[in-house]
N, C-alpha and C. Protein backbone atom coordinates (compact mmCIF):
# COMPACT_ATOMS: atom_id res chain seq x y z
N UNK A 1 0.83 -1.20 0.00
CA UNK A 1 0.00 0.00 0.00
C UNK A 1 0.87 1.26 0.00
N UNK A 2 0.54 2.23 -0.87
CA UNK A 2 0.92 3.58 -1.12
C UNK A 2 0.22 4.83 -0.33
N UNK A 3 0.75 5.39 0.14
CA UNK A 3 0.33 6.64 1.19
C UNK A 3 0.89 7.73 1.16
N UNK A 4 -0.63 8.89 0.49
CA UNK A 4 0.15 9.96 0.16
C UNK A 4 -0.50 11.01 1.09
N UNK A 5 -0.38 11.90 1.32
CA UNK A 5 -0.66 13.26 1.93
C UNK A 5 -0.78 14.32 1.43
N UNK A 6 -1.81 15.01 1.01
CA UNK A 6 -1.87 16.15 0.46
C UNK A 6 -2.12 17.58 1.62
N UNK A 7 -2.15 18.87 1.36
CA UNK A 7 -2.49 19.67 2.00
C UNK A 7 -3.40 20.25 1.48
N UNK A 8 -4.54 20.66 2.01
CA UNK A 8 -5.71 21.45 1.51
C UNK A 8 -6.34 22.37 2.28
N UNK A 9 -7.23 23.41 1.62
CA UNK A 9 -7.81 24.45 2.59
C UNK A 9 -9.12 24.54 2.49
N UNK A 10 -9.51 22.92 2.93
CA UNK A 10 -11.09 22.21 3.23
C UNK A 10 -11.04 22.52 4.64
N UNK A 11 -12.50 23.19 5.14
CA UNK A 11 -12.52 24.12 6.48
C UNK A 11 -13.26 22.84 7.47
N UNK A 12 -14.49 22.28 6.74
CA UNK A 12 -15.42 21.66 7.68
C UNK A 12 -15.97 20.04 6.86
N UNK A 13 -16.16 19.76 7.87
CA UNK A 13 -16.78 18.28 7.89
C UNK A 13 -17.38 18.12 6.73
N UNK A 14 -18.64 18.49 6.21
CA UNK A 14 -19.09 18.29 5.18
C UNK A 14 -18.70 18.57 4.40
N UNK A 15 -17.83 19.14 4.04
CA UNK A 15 -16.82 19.65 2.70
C UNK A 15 -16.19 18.47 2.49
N UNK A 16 -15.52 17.76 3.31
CA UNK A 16 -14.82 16.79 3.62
C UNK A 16 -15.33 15.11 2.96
N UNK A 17 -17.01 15.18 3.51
CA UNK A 17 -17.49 13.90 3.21
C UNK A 17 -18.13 14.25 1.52
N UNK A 18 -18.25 15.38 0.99
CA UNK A 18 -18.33 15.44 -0.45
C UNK A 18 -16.74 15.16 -1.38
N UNK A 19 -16.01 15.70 -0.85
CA UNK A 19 -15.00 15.07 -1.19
C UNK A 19 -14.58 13.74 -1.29
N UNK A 20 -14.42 13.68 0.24
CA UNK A 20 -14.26 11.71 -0.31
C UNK A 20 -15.44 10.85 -1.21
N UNK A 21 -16.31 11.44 -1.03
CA UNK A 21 -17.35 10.78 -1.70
C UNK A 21 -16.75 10.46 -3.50
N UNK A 22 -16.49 11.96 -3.91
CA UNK A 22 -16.27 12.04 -5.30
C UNK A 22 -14.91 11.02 -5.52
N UNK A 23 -14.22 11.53 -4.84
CA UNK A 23 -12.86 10.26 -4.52
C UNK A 23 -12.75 9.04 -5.27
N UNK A 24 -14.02 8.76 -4.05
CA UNK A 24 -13.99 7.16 -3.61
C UNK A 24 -14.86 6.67 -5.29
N UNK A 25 -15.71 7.80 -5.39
CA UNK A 25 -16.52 7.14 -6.93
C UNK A 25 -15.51 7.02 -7.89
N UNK A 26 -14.12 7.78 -8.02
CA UNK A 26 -13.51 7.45 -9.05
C UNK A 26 -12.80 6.39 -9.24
N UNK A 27 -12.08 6.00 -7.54
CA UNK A 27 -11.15 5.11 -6.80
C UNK A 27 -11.80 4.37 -5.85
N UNK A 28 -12.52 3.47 -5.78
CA UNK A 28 -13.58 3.12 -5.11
C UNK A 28 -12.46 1.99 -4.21
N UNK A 29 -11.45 1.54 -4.63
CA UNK A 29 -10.33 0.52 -3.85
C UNK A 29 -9.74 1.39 -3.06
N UNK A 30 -9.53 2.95 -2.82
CA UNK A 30 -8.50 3.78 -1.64
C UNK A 30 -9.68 4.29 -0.94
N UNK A 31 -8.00 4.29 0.40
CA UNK A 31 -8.78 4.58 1.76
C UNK A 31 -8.54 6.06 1.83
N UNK A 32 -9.55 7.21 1.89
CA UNK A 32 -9.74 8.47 1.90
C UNK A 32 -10.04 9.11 3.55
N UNK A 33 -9.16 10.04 4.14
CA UNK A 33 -9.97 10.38 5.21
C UNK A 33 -8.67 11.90 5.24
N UNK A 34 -9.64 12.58 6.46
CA UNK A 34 -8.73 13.74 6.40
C UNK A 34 -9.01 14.29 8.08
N UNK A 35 -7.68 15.06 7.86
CA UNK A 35 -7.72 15.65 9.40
C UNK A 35 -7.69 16.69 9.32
N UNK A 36 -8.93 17.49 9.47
CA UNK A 36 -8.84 19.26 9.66
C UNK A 36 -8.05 19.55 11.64
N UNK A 37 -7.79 18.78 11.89
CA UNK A 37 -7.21 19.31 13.19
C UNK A 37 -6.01 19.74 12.84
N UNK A 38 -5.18 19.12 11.85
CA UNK A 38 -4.30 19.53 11.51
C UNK A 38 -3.63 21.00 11.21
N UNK A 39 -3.34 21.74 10.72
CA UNK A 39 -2.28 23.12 10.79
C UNK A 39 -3.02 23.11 8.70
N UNK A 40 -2.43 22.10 8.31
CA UNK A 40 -2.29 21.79 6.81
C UNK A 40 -3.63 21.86 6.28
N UNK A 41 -4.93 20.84 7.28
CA UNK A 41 -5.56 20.52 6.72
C UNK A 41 -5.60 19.18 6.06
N UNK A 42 -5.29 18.69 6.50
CA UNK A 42 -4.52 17.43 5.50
C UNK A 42 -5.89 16.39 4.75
N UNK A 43 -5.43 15.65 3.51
CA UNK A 43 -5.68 14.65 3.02
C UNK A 43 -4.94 13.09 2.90
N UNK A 44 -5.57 12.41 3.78
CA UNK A 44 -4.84 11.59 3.70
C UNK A 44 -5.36 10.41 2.59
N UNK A 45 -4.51 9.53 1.58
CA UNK A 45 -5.31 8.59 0.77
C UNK A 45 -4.11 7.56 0.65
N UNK A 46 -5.00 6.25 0.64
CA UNK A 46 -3.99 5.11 0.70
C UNK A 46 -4.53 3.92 -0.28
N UNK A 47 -3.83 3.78 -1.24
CA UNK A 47 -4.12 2.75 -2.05
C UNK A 47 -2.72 2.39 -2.73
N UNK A 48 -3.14 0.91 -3.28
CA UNK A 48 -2.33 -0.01 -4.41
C UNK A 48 -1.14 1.10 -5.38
N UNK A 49 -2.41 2.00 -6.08
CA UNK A 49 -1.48 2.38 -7.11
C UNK A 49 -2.31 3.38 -7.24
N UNK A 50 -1.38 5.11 -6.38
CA UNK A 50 -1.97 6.12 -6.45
C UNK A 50 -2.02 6.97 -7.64
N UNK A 51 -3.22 7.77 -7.68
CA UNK A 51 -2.85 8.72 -9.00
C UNK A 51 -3.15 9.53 -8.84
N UNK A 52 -1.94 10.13 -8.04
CA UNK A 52 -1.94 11.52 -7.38
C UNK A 52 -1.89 12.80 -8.12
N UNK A 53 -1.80 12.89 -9.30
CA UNK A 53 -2.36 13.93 -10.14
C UNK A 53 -3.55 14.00 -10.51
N UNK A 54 -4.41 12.94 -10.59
CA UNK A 54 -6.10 12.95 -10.73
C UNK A 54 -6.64 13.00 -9.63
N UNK A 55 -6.08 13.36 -7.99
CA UNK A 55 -6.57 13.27 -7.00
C UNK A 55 -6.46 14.65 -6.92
N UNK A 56 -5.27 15.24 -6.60
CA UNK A 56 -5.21 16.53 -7.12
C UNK A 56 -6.01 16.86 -7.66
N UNK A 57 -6.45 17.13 -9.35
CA UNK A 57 -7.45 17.28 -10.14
C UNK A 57 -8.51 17.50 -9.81
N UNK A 58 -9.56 16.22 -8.97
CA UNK A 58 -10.53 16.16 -8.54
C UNK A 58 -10.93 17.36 -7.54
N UNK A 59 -9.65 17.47 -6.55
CA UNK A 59 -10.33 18.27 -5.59
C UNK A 59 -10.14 19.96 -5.77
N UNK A 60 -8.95 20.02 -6.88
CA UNK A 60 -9.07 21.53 -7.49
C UNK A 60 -10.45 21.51 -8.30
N UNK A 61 -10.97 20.85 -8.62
CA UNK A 61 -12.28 21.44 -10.04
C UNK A 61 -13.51 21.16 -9.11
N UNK A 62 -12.85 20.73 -7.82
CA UNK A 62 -14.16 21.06 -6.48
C UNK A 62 -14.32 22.55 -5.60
N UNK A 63 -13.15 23.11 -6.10
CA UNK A 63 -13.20 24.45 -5.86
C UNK A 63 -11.82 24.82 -4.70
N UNK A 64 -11.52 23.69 -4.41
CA UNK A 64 -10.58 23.57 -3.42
C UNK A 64 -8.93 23.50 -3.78
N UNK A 65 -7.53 24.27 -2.93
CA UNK A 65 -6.40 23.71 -3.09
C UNK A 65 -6.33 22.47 -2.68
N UNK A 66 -5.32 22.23 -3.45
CA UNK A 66 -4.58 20.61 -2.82
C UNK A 66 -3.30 20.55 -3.45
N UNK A 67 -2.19 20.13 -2.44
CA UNK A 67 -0.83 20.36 -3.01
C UNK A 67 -0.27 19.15 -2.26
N UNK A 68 0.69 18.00 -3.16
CA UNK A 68 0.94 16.93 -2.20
C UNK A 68 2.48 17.39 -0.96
N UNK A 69 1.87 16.74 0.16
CA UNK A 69 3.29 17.17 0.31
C UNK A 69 3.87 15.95 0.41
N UNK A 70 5.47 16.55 0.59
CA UNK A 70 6.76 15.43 0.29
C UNK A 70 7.13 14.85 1.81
């Protein structure tokens, strides 16, 4: 399993579960969850074989940043 981390400036909960939602419909095999307690904001996603430029993608044309970090 592959585990990436993105940073985003998703504020609240329900922002959150529309997101993974759209996610999970594209990537329905990764595990999606996120921690707004965080500083970052973070995204966390864990699967086989990430495609972290269409994850990216997804959540910019949701209106949102997302930048992976290293």
């Amino acid at each position: 399993m592959i585990v990436e981390i993105f940073k985003t400036n998703v504020q609240k909960v329900t922002e959150t579960n529309y997101i993974i939602a759209v996610i999970k419909r594209a990537f329905p095999t990764y595990r999606v969850n996120f921690d707004l307690e965080d500083c970052d904001k973070i995204l966390r996603v864990e699967g086989a074989e990430l495609q972290c430029d269409n994850i990216i993608d997804y959540v910019n044309c949701l209106g949102y940043t997302c930048v992976r970090l290293d």
